[in-house]
PDB file of N, CA and C in Angstrom:
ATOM      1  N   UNK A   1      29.855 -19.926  26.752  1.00  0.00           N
ATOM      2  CA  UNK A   1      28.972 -18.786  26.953  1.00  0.00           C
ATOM      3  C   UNK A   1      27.655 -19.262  27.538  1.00  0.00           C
ATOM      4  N   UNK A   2      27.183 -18.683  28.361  1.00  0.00           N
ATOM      5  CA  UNK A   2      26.047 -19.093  29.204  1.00  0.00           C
ATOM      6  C   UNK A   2      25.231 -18.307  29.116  1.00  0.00           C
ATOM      7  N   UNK A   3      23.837 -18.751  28.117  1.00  0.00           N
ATOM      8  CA  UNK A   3      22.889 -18.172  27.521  1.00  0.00           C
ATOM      9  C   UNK A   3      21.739 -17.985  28.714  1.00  0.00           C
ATOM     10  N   UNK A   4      21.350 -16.567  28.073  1.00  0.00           N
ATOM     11  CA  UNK A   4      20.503 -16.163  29.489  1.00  0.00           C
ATOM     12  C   UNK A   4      18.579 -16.261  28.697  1.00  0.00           C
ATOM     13  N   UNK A   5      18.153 -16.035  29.019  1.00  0.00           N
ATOM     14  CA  UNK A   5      16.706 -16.167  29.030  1.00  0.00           C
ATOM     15  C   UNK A   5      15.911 -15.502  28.044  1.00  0.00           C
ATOM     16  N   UNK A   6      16.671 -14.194  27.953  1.00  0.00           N
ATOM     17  CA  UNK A   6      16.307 -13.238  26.876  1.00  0.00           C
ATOM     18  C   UNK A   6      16.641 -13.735  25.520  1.00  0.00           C
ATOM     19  N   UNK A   7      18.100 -14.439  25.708  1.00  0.00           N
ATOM     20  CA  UNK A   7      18.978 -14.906  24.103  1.00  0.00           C
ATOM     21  C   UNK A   7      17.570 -16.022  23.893  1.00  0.00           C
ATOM     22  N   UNK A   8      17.264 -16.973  24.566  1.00  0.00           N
ATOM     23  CA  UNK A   8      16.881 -17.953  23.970  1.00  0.00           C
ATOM     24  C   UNK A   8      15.397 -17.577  23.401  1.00  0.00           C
ATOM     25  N   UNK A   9      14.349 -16.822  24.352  1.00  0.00           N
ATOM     26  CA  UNK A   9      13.348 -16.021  23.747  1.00  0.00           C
ATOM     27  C   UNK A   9      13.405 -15.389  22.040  1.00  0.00           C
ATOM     28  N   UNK A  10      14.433 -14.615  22.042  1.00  0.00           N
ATOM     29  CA  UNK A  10      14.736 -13.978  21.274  1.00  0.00           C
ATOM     30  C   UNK A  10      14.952 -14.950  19.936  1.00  0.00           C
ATOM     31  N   UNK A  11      15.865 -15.830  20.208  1.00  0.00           N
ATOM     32  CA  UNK A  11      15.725 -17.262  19.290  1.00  0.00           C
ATOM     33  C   UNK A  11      14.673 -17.670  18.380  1.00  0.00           C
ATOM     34  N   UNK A  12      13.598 -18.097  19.736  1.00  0.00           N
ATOM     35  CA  UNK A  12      12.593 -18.632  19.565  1.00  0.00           C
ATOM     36  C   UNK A  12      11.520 -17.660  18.494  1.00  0.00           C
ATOM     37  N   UNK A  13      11.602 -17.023  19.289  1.00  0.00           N
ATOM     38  CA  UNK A  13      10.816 -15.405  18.035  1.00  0.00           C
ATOM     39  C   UNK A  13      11.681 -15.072  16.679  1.00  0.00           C
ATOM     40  N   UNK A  14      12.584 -15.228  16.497  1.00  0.00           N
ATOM     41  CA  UNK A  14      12.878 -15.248  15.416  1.00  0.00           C
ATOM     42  C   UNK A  14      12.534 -16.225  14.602  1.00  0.00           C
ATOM     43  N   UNK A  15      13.031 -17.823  15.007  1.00  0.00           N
ATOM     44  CA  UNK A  15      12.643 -18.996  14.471  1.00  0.00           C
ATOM     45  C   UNK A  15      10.792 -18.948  14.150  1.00  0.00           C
ATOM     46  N   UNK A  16      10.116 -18.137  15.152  1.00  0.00           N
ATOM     47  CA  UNK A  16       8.463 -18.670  14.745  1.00  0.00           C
ATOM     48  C   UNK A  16       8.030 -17.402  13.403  1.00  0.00           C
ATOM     49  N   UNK A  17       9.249 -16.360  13.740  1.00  0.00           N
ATOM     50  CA  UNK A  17       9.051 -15.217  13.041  1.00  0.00           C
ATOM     51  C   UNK A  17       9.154 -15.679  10.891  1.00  0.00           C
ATOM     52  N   UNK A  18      10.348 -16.337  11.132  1.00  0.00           N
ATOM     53  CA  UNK A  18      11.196 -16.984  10.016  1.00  0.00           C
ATOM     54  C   UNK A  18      10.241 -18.228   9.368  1.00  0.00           C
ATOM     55  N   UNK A  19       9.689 -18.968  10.049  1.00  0.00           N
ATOM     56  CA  UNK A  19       9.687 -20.121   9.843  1.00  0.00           C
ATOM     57  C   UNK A  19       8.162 -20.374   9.849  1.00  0.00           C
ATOM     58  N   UNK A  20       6.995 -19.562  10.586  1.00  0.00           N
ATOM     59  CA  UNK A  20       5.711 -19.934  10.746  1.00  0.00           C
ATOM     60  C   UNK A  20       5.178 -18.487   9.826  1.00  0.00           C
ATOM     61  N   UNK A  21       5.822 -17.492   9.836  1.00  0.00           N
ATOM     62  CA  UNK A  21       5.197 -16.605   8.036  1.00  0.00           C
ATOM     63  C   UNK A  21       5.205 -17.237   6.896  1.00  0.00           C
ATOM     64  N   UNK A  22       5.999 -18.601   6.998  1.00  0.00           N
ATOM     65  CA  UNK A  22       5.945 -19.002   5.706  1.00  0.00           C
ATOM     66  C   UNK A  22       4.184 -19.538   5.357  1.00  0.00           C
ATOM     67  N   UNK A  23       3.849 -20.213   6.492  1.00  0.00           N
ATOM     68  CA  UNK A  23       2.338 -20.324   6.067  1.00  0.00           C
ATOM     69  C   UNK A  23       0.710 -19.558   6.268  1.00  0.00           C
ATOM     70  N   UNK A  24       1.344 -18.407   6.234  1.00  0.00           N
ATOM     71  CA  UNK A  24       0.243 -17.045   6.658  1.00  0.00           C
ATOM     72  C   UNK A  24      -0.660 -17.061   5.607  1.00  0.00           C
ATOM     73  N   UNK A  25      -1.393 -17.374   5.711  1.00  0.00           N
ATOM     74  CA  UNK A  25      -2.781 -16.814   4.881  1.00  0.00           C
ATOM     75  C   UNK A  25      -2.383 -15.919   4.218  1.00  0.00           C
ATOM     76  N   UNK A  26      -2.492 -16.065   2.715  1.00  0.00           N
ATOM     77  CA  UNK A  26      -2.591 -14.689   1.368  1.00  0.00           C
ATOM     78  C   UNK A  26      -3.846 -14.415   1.324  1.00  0.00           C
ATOM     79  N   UNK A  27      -4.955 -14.821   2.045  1.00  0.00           N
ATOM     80  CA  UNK A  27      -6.434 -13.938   1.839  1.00  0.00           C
ATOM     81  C   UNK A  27      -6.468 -13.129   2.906  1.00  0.00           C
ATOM     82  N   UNK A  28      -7.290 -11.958   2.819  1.00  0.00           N
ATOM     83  CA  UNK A  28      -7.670 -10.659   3.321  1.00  0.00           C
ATOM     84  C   UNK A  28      -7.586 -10.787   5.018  1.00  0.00           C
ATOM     85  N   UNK A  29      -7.661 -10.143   5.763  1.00  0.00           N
ATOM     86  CA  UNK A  29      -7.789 -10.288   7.149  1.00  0.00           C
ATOM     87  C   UNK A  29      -9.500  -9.971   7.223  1.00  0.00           C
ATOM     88  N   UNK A  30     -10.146 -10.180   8.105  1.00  0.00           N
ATOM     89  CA  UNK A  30     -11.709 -10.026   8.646  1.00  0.00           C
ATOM     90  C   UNK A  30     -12.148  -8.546   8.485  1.00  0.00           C
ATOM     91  N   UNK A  31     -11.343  -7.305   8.473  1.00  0.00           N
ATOM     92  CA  UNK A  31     -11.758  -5.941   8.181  1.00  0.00           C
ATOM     93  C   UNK A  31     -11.583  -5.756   6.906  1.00  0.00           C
ATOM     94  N   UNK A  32     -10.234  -6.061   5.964  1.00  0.00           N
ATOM     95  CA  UNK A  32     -10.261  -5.972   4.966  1.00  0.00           C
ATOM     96  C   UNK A  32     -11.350  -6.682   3.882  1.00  0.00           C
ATOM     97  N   UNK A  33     -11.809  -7.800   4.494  1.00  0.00           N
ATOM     98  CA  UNK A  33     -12.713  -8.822   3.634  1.00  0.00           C
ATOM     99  C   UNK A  33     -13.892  -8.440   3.727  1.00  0.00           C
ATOM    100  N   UNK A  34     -15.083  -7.581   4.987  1.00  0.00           N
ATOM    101  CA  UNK A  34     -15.556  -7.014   4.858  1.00  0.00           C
ATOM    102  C   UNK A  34     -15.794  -5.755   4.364  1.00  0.00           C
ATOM    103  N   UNK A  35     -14.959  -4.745   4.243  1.00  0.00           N
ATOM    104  CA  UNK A  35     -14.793  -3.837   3.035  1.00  0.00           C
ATOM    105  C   UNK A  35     -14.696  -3.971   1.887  1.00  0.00           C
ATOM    106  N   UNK A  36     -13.903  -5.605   1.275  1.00  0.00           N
ATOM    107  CA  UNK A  36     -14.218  -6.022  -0.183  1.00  0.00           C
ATOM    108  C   UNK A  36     -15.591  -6.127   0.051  1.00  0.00           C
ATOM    109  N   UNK A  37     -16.011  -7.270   0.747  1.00  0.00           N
ATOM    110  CA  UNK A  37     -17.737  -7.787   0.532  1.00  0.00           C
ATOM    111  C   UNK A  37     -18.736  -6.611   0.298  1.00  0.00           C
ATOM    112  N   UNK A  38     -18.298  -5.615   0.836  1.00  0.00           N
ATOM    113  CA  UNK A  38     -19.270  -4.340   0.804  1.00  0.00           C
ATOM    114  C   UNK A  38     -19.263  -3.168   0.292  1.00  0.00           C
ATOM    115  N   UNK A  39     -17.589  -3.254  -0.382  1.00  0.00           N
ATOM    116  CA  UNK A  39     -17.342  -2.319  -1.378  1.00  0.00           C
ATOM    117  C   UNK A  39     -17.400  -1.219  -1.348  1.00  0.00           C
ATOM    118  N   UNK A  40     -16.734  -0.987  -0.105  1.00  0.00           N
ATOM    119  CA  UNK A  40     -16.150   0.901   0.526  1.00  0.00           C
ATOM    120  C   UNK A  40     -14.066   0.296   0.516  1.00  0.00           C
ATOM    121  N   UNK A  41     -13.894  -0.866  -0.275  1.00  0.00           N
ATOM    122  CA  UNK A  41     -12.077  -0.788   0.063  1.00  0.00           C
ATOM    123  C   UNK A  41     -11.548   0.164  -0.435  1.00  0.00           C
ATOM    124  N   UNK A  42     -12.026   0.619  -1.181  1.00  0.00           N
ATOM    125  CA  UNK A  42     -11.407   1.690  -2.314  1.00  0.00           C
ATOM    126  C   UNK A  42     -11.714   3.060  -2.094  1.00  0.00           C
ATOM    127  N   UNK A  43     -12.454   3.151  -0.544  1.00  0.00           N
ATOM    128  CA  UNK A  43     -12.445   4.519  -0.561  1.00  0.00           C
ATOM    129  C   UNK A  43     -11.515   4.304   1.320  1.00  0.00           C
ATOM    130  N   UNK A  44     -10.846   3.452   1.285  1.00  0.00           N
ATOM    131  CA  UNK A  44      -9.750   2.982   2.376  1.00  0.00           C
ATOM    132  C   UNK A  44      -8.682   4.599   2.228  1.00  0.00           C
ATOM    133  N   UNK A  45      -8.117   5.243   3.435  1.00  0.00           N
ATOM    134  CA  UNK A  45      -7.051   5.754   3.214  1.00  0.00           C
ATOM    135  C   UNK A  45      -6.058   4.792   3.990  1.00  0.00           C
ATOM    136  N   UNK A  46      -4.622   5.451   3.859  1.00  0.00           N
ATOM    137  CA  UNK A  46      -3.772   4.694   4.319  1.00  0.00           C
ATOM    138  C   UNK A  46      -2.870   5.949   4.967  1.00  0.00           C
ATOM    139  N   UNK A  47      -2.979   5.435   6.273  1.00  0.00           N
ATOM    140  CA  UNK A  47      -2.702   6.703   7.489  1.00  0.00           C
ATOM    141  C   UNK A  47      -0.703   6.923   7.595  1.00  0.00           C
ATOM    142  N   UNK A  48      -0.412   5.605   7.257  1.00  0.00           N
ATOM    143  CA  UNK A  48       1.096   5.419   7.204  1.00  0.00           C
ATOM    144  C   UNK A  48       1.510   4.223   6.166  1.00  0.00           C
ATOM    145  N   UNK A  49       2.530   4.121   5.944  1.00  0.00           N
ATOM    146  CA  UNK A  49       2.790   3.218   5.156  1.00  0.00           C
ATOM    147  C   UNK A  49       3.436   2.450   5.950  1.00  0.00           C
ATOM    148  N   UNK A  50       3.391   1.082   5.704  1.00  0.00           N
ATOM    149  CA  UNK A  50       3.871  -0.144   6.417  1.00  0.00           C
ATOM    150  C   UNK A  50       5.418  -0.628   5.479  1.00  0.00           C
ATOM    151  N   UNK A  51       6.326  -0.559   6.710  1.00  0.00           N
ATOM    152  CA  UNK A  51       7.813  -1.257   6.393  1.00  0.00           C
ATOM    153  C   UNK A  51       7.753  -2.372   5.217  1.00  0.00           C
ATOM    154  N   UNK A  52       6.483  -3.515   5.798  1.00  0.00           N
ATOM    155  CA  UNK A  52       6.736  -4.958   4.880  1.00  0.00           C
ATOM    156  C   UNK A  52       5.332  -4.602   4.671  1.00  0.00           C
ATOM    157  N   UNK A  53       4.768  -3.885   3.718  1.00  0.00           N
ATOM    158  CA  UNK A  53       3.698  -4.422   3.129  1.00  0.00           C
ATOM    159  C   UNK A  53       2.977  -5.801   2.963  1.00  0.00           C
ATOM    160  N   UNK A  54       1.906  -6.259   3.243  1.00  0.00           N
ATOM    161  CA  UNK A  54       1.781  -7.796   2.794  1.00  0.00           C
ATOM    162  C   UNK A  54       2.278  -8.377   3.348  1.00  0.00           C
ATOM    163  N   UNK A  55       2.919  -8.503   4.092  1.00  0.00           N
ATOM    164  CA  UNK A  55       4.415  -9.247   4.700  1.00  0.00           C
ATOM    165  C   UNK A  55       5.013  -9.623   4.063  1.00  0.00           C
ATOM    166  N   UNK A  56       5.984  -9.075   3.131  1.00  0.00           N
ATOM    167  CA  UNK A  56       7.091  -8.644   2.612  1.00  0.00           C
ATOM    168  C   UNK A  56       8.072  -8.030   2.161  1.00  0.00           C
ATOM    169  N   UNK A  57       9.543  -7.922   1.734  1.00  0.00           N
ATOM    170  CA  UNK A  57      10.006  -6.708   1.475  1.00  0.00           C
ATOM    171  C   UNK A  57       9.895  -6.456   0.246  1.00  0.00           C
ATOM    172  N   UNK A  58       9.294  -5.486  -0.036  1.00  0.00           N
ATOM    173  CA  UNK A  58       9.368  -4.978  -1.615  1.00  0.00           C
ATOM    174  C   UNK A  58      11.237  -5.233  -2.075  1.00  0.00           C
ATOM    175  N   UNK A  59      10.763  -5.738  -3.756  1.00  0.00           N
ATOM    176  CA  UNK A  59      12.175  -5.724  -4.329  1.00  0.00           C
ATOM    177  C   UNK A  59      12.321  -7.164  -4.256  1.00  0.00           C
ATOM    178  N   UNK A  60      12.112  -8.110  -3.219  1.00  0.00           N
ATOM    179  CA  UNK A  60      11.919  -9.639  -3.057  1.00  0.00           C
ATOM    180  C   UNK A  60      10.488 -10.198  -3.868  1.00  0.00           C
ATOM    181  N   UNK A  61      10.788 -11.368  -3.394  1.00  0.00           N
ATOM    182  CA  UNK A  61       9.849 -12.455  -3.927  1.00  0.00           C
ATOM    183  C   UNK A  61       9.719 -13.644  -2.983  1.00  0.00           C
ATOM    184  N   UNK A  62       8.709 -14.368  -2.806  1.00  0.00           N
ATOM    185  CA  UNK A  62       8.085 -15.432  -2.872  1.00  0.00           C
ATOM    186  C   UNK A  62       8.625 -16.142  -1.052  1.00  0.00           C
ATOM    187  N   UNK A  63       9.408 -16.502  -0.559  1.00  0.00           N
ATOM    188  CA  UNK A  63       9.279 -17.326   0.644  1.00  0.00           C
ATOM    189  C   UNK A  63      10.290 -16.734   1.345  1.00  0.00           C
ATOM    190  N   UNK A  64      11.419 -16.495   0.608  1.00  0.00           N
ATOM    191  CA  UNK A  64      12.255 -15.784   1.379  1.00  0.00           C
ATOM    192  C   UNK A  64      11.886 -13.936   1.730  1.00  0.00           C
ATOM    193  N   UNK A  65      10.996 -13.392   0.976  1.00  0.00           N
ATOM    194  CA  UNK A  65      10.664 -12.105   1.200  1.00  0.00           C
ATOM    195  C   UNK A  65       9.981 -12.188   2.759  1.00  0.00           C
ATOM    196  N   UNK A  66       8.858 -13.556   2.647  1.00  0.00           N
ATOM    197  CA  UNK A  66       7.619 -13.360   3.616  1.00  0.00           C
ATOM    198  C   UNK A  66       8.483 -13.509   4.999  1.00  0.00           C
ATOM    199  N   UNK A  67       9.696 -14.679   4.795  1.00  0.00           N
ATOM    200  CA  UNK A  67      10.656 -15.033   6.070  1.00  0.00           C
ATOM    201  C   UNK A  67      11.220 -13.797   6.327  1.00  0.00           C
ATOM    202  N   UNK A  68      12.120 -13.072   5.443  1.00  0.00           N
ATOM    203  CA  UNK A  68      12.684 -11.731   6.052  1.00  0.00           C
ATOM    204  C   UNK A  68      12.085 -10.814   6.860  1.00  0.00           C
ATOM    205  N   UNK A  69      10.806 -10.668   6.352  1.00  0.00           N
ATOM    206  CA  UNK A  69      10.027  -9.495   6.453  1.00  0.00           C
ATOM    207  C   UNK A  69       9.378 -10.187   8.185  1.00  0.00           C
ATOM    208  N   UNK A  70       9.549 -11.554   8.548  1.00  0.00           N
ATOM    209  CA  UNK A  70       8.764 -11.689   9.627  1.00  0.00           C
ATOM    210  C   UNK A  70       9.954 -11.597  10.748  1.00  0.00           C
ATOM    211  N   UNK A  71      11.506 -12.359  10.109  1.00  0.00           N
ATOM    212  CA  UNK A  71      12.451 -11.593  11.025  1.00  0.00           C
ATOM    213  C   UNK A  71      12.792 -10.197  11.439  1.00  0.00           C
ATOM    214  N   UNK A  72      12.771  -9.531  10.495  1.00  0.00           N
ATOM    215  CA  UNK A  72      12.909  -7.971  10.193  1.00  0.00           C
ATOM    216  C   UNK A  72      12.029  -7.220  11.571  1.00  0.00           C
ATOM    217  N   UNK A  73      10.718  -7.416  11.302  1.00  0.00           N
ATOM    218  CA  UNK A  73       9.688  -7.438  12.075  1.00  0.00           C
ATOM    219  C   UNK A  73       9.927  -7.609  13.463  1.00  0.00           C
ATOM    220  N   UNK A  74      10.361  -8.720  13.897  1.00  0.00           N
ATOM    221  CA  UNK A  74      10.623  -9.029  15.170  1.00  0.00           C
ATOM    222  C   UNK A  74      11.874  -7.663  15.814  1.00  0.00           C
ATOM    223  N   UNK A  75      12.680  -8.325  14.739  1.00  0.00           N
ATOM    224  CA  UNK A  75      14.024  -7.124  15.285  1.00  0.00           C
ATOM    225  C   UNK A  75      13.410  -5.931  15.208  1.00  0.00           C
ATOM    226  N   UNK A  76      12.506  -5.273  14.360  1.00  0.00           N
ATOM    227  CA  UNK A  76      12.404  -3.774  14.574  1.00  0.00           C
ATOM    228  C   UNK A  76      11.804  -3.767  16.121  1.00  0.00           C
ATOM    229  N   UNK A  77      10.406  -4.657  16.471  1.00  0.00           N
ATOM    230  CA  UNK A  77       9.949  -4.144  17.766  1.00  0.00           C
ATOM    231  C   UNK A  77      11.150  -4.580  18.917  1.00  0.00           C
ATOM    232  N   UNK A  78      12.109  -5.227  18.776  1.00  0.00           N
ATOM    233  CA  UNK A  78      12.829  -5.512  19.773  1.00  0.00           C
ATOM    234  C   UNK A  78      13.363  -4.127  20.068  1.00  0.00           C
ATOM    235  N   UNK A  79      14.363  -3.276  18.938  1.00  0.00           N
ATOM    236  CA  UNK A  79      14.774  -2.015  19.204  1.00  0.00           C
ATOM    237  C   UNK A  79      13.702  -1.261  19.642  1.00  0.00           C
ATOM    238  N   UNK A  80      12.774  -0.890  18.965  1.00  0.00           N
ATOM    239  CA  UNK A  80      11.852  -0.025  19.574  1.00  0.00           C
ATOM    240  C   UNK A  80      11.530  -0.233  21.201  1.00  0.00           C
ATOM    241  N   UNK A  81      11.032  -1.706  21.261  1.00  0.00           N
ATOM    242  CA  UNK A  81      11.076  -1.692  22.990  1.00  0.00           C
ATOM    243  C   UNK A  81      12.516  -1.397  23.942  1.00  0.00           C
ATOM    244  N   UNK A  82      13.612  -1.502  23.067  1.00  0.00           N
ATOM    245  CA  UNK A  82      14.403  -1.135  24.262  1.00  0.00           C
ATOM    246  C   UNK A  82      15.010   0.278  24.051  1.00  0.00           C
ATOM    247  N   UNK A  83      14.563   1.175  23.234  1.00  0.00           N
ATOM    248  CA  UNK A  83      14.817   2.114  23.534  1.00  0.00           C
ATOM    249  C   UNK A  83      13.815   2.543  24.045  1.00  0.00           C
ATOM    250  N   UNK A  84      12.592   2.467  23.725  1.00  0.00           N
ATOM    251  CA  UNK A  84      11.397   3.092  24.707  1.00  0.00           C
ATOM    252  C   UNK A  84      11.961   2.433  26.663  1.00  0.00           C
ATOM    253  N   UNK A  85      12.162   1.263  26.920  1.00  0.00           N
ATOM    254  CA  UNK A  85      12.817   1.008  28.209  1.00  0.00           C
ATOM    255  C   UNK A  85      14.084   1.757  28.462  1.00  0.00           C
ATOM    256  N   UNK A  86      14.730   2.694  27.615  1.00  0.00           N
ATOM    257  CA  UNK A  86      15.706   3.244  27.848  1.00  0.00           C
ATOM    258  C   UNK A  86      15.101   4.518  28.156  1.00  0.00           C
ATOM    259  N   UNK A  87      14.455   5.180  27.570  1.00  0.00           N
ATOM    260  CA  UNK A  87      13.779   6.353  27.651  1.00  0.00           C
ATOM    261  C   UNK A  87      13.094   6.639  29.133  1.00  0.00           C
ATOM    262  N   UNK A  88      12.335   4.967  29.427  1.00  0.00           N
ATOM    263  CA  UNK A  88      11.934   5.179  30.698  1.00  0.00           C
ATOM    264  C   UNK A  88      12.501   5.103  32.041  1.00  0.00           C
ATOM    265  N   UNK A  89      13.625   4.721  31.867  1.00  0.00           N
ATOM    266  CA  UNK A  89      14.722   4.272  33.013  1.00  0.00           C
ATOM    267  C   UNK A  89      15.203   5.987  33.304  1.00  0.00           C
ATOM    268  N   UNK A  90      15.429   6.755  32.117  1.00  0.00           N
ATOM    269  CA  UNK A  90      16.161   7.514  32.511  1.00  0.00           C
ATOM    270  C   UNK A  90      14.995   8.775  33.243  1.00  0.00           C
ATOM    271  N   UNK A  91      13.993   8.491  33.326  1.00  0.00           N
ATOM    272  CA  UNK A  91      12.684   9.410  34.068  1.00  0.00           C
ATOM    273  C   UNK A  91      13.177   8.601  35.249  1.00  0.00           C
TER     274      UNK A  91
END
């Protein structure tokens, strides 16, 4: 089988997806840490709810949640982009 350009991409994003969430920072991101420091987090709404919270799947635990949740991740925007490229082909 003669792997085309997309397979091996696709690979690769999974592998950095799988394999480089394992060492993501568990402290706040730069918006969230300024809303702790200043103490409006708690008047935060939450406009949608996120698939992997935290980056993980609820119901899991610990290294394998954060790995799923970063494969998971990848595969959801892969579908989403190709049906949105499907959507646009057919205009």
């Amino acid at each position: 089988m003669r792997l085309r350009w997309w397979m091996v991409g696709l690979v690769v994003c999974l592998l950095m997806a799988g394999l480089l969430s394992l060492f993501a920072s568990p402290l706040p991101d730069g918006l969230e840490r300024v809303a702790e420091d200043h103490g409006f987090i708690e008047k935060a709404e939450e406009l949608f709810s996120s698939p992997f919270p935290d980056y993980s799947l609820p119901g899991l635990g610990g290294a394998l949640s954060t790995s799923l949740a970063g494969v998971l991740g990848v595969l959801l925007i892969l579908l989403l982009t190709l049906l949105w490229a499907r959507l646009l082909r057919k205009r």
